[in-house]
Every structure is written in C-alpha cells, then in structure tokens.
N, C-alpha and C. Protein backbone atom coordinates (compact mmCIF):
# COMPACT_ATOMS: atom_id res chain seq x y z
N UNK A 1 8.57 3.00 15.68
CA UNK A 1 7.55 2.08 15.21
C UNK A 1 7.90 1.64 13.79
N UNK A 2 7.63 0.15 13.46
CA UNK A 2 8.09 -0.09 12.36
C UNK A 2 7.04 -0.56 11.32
N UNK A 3 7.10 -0.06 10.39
CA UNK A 3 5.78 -0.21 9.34
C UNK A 3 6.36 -0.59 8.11
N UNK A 4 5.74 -1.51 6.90
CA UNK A 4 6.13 -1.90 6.10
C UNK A 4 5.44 -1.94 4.79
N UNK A 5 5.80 -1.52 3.85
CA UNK A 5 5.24 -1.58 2.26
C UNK A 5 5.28 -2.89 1.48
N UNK A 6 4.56 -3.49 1.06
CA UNK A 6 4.97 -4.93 0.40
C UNK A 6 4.72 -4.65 -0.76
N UNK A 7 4.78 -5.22 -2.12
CA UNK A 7 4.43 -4.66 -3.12
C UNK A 7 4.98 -5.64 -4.60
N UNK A 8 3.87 -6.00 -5.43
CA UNK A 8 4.64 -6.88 -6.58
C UNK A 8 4.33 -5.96 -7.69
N UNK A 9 5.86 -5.96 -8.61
CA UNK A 9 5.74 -4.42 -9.25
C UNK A 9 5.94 -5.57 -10.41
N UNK A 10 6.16 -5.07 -12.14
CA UNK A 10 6.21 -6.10 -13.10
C UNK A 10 7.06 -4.93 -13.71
N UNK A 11 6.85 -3.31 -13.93
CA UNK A 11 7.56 -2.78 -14.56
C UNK A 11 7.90 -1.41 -14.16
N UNK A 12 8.12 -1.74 -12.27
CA UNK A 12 8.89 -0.70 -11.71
C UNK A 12 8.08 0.58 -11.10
N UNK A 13 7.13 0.82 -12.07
CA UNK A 13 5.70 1.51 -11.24
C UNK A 13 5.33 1.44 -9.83
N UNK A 14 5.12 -0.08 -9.39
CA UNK A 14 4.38 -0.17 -8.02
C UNK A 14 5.29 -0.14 -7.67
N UNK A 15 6.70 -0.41 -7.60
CA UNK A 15 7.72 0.14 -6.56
C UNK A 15 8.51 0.86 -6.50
N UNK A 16 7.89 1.95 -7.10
CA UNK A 16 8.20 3.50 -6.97
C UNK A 16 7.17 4.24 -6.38
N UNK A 17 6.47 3.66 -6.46
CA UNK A 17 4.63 4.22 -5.62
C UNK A 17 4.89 3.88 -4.08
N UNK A 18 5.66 2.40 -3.88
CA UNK A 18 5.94 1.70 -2.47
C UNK A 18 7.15 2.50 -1.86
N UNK A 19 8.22 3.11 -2.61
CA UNK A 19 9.12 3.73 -2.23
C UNK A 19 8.56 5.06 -1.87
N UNK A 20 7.51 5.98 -2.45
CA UNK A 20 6.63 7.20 -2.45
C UNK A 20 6.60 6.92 -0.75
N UNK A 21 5.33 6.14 -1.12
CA UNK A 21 4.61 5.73 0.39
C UNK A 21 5.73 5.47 1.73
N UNK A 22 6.75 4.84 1.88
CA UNK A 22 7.82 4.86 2.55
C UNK A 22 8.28 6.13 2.86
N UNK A 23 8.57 6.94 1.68
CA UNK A 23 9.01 8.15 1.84
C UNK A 23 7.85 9.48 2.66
N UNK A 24 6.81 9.11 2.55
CA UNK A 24 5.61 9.60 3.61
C UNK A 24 5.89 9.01 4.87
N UNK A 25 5.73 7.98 5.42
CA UNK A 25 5.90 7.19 6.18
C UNK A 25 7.08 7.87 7.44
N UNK A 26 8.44 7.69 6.54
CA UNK A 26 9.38 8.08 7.45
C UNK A 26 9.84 9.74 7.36
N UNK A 27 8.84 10.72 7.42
CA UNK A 27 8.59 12.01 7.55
C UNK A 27 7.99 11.83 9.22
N UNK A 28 7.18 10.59 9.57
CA UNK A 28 6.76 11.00 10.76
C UNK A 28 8.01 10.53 11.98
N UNK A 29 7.99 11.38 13.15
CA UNK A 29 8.63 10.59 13.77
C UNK A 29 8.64 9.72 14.79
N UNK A 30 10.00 8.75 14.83
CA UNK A 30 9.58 7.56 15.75
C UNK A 30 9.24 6.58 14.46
N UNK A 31 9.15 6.85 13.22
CA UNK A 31 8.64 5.54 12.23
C UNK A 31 9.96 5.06 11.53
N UNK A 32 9.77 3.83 11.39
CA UNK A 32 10.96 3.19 10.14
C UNK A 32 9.72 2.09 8.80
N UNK A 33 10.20 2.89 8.55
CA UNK A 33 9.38 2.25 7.00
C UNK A 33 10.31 1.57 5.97
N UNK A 34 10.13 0.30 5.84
CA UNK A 34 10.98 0.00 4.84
C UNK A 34 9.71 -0.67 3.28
N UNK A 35 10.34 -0.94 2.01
CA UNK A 35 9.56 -1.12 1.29
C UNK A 35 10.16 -2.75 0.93
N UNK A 36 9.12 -4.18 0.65
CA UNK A 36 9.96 -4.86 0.11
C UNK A 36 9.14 -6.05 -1.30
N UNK A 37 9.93 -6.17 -1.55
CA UNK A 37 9.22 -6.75 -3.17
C UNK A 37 8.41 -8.53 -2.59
N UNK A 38 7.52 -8.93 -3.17
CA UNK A 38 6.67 -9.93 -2.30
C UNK A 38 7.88 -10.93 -2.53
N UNK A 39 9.09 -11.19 -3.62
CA UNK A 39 9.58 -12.17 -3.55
C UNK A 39 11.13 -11.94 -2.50
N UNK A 40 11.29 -11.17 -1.83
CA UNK A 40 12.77 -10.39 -1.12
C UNK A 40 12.01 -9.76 0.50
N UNK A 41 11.57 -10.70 1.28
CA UNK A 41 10.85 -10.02 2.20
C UNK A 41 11.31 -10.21 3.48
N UNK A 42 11.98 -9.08 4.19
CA UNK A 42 12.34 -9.49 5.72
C UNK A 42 11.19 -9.75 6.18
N UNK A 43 10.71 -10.89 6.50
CA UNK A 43 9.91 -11.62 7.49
C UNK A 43 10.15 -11.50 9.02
N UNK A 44 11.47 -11.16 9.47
CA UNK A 44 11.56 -10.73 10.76
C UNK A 44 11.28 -9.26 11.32
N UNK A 45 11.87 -8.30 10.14
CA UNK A 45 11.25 -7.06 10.73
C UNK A 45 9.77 -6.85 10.08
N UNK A 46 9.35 -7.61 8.70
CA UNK A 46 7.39 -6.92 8.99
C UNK A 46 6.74 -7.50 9.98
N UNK A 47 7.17 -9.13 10.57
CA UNK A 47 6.69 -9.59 11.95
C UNK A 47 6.63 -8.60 13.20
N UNK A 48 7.62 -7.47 13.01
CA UNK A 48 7.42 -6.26 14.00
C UNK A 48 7.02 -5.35 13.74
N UNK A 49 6.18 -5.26 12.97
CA UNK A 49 5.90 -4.00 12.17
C UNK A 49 4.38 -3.83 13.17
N UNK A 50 3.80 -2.83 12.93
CA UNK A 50 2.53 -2.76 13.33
C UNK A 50 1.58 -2.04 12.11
N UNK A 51 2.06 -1.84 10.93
CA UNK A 51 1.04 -1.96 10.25
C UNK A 51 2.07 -2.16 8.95
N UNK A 52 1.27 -2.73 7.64
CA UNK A 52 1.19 -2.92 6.59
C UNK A 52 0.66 -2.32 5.16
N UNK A 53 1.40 -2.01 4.02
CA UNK A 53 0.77 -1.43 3.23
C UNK A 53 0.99 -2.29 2.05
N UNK A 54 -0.18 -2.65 1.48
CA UNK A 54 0.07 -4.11 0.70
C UNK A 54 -0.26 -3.11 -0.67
N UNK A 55 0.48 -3.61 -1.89
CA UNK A 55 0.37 -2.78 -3.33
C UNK A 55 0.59 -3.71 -4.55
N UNK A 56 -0.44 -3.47 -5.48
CA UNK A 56 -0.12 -4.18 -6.88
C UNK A 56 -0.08 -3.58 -8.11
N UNK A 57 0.03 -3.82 -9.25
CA UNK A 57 -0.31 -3.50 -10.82
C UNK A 57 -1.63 -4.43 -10.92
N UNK A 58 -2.66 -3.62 -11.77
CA UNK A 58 -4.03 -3.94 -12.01
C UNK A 58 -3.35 -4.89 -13.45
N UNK A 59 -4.22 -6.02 -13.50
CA UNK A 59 -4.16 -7.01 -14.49
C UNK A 59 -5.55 -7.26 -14.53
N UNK A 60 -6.09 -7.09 -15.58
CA UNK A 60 -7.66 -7.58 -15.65
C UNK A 60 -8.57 -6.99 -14.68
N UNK A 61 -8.39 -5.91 -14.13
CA UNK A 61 -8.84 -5.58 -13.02
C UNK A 61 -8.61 -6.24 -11.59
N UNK A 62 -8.06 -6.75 -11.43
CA UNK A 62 -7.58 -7.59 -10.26
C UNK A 62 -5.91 -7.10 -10.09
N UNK A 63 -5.69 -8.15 -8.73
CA UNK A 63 -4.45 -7.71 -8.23
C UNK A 63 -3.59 -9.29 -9.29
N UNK A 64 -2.21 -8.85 -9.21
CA UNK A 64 -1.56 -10.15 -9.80
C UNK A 64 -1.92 -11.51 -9.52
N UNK A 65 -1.67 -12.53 -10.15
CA UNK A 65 -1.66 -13.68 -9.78
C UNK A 65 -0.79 -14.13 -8.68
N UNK A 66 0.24 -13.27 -8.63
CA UNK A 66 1.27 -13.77 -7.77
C UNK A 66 1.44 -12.44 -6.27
N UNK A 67 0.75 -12.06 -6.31
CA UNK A 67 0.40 -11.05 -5.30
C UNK A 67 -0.66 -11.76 -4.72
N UNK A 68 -1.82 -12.48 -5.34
CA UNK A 68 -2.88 -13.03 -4.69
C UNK A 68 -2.56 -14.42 -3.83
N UNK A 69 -1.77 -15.18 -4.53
CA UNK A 69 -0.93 -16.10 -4.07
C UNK A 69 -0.05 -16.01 -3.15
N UNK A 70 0.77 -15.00 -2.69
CA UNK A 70 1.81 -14.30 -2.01
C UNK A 70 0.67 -14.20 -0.81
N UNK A 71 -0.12 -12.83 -0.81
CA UNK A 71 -1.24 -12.64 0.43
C UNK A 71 -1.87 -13.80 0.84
N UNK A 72 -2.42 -14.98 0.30
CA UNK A 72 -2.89 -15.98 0.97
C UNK A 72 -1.99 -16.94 1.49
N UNK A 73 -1.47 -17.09 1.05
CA UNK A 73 0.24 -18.10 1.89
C UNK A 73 0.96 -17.32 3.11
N UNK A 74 1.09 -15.88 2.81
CA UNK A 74 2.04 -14.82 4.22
C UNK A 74 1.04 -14.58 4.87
N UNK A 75 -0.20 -14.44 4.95
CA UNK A 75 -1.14 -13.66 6.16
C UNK A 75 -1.27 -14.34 7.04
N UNK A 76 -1.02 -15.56 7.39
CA UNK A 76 -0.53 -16.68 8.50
C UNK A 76 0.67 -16.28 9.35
N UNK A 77 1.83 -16.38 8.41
CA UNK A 77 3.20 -16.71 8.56
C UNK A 77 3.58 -15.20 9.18
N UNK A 78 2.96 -14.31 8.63
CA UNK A 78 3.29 -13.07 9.55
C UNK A 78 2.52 -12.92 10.58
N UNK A 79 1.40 -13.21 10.79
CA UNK A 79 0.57 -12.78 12.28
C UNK A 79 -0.11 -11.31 12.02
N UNK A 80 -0.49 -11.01 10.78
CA UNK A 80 -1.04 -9.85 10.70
C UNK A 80 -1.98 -9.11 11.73
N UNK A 81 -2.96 -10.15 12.22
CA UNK A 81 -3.99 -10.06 13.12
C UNK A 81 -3.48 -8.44 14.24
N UNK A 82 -4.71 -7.84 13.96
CA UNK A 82 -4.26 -6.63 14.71
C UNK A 82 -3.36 -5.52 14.34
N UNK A 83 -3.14 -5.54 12.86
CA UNK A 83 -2.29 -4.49 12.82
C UNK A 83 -2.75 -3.47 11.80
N UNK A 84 -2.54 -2.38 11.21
CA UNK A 84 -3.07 -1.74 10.68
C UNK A 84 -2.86 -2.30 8.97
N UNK A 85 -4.35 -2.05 8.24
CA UNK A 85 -3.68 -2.35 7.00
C UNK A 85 -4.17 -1.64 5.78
N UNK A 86 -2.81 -1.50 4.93
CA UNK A 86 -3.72 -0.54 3.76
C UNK A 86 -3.37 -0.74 2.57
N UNK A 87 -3.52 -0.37 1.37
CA UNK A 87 -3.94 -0.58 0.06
C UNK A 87 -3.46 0.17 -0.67
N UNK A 88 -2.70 0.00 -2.15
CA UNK A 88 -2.35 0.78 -3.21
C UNK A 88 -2.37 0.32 -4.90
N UNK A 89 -2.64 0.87 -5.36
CA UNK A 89 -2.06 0.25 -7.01
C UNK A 89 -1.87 0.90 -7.67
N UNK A 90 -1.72 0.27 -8.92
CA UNK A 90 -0.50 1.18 -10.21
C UNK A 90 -1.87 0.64 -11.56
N UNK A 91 -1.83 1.32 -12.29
CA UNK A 91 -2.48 0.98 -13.61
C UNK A 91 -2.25 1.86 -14.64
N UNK A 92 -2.45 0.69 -16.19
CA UNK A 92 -1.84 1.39 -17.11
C UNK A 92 -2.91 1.94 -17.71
N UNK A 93 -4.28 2.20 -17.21
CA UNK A 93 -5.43 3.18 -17.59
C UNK A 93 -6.44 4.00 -16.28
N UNK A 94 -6.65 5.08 -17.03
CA UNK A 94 -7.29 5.94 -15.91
C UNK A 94 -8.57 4.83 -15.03
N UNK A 95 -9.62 4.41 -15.79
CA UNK A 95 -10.45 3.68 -15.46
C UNK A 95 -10.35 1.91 -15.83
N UNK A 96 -8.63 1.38 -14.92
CA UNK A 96 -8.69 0.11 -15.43
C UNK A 96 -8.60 -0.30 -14.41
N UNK A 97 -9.42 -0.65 -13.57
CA UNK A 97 -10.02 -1.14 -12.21
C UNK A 97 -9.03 -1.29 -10.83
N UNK A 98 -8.11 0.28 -10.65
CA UNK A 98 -7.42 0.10 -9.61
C UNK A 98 -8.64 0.02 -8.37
N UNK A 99 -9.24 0.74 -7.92
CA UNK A 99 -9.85 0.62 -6.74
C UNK A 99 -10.72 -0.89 -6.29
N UNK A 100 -10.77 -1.14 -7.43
CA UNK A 100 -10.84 -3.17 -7.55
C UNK A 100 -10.26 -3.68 -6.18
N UNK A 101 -8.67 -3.16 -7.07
CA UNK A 101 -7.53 -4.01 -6.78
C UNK A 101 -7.24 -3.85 -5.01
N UNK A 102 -7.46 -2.63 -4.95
CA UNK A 102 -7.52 -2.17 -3.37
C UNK A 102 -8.79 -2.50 -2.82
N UNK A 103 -9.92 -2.60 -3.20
CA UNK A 103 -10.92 -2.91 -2.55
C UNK A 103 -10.54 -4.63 -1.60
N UNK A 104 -9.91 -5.66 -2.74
CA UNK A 104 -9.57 -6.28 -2.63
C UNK A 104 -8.31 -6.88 -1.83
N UNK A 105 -7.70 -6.23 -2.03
CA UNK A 105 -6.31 -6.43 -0.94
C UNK A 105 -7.13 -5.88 0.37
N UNK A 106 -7.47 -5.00 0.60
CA UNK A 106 -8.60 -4.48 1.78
C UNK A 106 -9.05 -5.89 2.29
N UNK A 107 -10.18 -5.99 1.49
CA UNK A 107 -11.14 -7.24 2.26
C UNK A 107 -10.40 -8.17 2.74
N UNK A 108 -8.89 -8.99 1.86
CA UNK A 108 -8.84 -9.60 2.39
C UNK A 108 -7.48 -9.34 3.64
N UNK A 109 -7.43 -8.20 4.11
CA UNK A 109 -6.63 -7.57 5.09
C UNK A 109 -7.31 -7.43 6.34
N UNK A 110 -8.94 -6.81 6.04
CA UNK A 110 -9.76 -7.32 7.19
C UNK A 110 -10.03 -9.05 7.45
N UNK A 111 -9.98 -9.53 6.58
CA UNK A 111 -10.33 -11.40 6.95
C UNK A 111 -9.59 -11.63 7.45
N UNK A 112 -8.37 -11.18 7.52
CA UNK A 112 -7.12 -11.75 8.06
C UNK A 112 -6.92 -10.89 9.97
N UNK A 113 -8.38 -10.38 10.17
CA UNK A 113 -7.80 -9.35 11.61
C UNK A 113 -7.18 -8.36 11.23
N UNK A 114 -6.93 -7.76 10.44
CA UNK A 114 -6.16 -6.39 10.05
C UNK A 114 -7.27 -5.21 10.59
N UNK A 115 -6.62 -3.96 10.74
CA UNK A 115 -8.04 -2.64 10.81
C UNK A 115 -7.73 -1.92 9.49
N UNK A 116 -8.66 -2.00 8.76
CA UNK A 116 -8.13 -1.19 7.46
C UNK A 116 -8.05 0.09 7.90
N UNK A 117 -7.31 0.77 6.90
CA UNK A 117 -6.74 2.60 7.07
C UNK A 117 -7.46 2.67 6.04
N UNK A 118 -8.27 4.27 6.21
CA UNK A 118 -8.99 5.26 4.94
C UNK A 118 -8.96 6.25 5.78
N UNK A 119 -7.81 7.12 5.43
CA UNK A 119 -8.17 8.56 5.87
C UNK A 119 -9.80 9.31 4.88
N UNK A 120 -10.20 9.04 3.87
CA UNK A 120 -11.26 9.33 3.69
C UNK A 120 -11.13 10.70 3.02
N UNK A 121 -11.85 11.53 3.25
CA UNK A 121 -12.43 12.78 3.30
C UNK A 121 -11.78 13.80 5.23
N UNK A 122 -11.85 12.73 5.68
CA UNK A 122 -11.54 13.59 6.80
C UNK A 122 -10.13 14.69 6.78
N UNK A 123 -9.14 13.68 6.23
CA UNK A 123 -8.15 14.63 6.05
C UNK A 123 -7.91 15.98 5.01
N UNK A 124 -9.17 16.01 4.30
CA UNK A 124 -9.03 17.16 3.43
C UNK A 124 -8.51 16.71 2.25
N UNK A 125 -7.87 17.99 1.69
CA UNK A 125 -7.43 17.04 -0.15
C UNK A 125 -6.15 16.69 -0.09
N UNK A 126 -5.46 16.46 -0.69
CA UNK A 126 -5.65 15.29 -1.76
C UNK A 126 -7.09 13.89 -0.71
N UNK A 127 -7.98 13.83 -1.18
CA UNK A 127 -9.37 12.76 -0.72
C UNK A 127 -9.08 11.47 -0.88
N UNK A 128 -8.37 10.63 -0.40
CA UNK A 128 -7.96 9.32 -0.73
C UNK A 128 -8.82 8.61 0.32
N UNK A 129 -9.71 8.06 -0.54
CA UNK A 129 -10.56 6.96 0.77
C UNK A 129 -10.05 5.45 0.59
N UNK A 130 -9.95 4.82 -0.29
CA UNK A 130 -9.78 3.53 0.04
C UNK A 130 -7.80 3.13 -0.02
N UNK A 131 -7.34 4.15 -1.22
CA UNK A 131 -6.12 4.12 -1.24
C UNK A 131 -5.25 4.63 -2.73
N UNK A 132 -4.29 5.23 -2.52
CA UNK A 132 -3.57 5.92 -3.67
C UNK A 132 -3.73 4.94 -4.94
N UNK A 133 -3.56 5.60 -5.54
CA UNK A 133 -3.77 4.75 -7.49
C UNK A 133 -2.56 5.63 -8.23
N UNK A 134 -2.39 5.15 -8.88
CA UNK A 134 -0.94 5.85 -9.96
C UNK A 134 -1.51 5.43 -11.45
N UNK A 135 -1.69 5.79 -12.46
CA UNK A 135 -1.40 5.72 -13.57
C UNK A 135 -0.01 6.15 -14.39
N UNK A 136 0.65 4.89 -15.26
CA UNK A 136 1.58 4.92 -16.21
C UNK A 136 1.32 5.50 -17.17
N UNK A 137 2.24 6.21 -18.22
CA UNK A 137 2.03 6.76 -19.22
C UNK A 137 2.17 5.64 -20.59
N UNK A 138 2.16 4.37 -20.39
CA UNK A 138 2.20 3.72 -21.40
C UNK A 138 1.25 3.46 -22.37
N UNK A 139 0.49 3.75 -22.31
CA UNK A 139 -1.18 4.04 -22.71
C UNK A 139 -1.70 5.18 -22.48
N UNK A 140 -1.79 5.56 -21.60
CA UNK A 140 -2.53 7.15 -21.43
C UNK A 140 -1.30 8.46 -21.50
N UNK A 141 -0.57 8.63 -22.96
CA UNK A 141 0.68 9.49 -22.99
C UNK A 141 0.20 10.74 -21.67
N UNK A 142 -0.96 11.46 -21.87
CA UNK A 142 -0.73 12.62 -20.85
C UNK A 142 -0.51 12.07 -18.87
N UNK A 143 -0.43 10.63 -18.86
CA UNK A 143 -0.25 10.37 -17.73
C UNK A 143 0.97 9.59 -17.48
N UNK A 144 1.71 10.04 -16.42
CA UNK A 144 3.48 9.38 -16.12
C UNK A 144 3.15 9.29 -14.16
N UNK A 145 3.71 8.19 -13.83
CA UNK A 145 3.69 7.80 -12.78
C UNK A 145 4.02 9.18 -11.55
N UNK A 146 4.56 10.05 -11.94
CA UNK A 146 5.06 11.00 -11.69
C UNK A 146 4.08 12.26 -10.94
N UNK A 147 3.22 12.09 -11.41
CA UNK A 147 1.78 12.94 -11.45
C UNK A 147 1.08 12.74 -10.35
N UNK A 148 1.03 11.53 -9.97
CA UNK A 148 0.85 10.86 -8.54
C UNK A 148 1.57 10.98 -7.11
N UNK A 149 2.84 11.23 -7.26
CA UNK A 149 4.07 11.17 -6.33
C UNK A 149 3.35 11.47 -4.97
N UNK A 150 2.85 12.89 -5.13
CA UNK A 150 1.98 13.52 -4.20
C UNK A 150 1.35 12.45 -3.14
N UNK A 151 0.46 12.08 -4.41
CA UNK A 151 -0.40 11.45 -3.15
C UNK A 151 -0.02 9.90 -2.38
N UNK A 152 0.96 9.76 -3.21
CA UNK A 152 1.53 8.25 -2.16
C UNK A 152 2.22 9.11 -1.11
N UNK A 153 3.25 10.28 -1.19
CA UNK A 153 3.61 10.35 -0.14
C UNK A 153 2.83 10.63 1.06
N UNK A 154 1.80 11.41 0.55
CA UNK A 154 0.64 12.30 1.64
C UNK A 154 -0.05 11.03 2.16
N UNK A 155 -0.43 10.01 1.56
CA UNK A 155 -0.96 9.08 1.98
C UNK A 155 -0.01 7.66 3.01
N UNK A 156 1.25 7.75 2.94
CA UNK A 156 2.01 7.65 3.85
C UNK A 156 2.00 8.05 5.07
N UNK A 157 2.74 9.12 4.84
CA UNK A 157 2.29 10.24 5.89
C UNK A 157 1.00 10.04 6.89
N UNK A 158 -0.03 9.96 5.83
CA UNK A 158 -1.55 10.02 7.12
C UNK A 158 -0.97 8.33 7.55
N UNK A 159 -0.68 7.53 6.94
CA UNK A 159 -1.25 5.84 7.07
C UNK A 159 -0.52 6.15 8.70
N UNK A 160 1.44 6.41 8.62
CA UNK A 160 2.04 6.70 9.60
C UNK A 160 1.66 6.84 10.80
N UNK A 161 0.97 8.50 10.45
CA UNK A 161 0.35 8.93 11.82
C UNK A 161 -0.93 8.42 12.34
N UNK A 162 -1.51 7.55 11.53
CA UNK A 162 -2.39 6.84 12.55
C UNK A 162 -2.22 5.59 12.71
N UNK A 163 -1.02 4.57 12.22
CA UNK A 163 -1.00 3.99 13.29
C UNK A 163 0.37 4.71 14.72
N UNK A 164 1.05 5.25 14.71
CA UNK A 164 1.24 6.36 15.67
C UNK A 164 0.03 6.14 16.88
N UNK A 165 -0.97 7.03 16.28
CA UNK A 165 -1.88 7.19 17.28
C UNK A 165 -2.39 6.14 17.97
N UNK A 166 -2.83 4.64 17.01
CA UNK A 166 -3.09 3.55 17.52
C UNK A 166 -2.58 2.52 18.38
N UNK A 167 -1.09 2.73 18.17
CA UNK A 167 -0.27 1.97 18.63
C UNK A 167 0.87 2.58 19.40
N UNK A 168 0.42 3.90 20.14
CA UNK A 168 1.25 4.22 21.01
C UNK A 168 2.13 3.26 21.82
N UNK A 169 3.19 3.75 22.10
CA UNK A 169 4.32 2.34 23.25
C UNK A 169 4.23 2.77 24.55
C-alpha cells in the first residue's frame, strides 16, 4: 500500500518531521511511504496512494501561503476523495498556533472527501489527537526538533496501520 507525506518546509524542520512520519509509516508491512516537498511531487505515485499526510511550518498561526495555495490547486488534480487524511506541523514556539495549522489542513482534507486520521487517546501515550507538532529550538533554546522524533514516528506508524485496516486489497 502506498501512502504519502507532502510537506512545505522553509528551514528543514517540516521535512525532517515528514521524513520521521515516513519512517513510522514504512515499519508497517505491505506500506511504501515516500515523503515529497509541495514543489517536487510525484503526482503519479500519490494518485496511488491511499492515504495522505499533509504538513507545514506555522506562520502567523496558519499554514504557509504557499502550502495553502498548493492544497487548493492539488486536491482536484489528485482525486483525494476517499482516502485517508492527516495532519502535521513544525513551530518556532511552544504555543504558536500549530494545532491551528492542523486543524486546518484537516478541515480542508475533509471538504475535499478525505476521512481524517486521529488516533486520539485510543492508542494510549504518546496522545496525539489531531496530529504531531515539533517545536525548533530557534526561540525556545530548551526545545530542538529532535525532542519530537518520537512522536512523528509513532504517529506514522498508527496513521499506517489504519489505513492498512481500511483499505485492505
């Protein structure tokens, strides 16, 4: 099964979080996960993908300008409709509106026919309900992208195995 990370990074953060999440991903088996930058995107293999993991850097509390632009122009062109979809971001403060940013890539992943993924609470801890967050240490010195690793991969991992379960062949 083939699943895919998309992700617009500005200073290498979100696509090391997208590479994390990949690296969860292809722990399960039967999965190929690849990760790709919104401007470098095989369009033929995420067209086969059956689910999606869309990721940004928080700017103003929002997702990029060019991530927002990117998602409303590709959610056509790929045929998302029906496939699993989920959410990540990077920020350079503890409380600088990542879950915004995922709330947002969310909503508009369901508008588009997507089923959003939240393992929730169900899976126990690490508790990721709407979707992994990373903080940089460029501002918050006691925090380095690093600190996070964990939970993109674990959150891979679950995204994996349920669409697995959903999309048995």
């Amino acid at each position: 099964m083939k699943l895919a990370i998309i992700y617009d990074s500005k200073t290498d953060n979100t696509r090391q979080a997208a590479a994390w999440i990949a690296e969860g991903m292809n722990k399960v088996k039967n999965v190929e996960a690849k990760i790709f930058h919104i401007s470098d995107i095989d369009y033929t293999f995420v067209n086969q993908t059956k689910g999606i993991v869309i990721g940004s850097p928080v700017y103003a509390t929002q997702m990029t300008a060019d991530m927002r632009t990117w998602l409303l122009n590709a959610a056509m062109r790929l045929n998302v409709a029906g496939k699993l979809g989920g959410a990540f971001a990077t920020a350079q403060y503890t409380h600088g509106g990542a879950e915004l940013v995922i709330q947002t890539i969310l909503t508009n992943e369901i508008a588009f026919g997507m089923l959003a993924y939240s393992g929730g609470a169900s899976k126990g801890l690490p508790v990721i309900h709407l979707g992994p967050v990373g903080v940089n240490g460029n501002v918050e010195p006691h925090n380095k992208m690093e600190n996070y690793r964990d939970n993109f991969v674990i959150y891979g991992k679950r995204f994996a195995e349920k669409a697995v379960e959903l999309f048995k062949d």
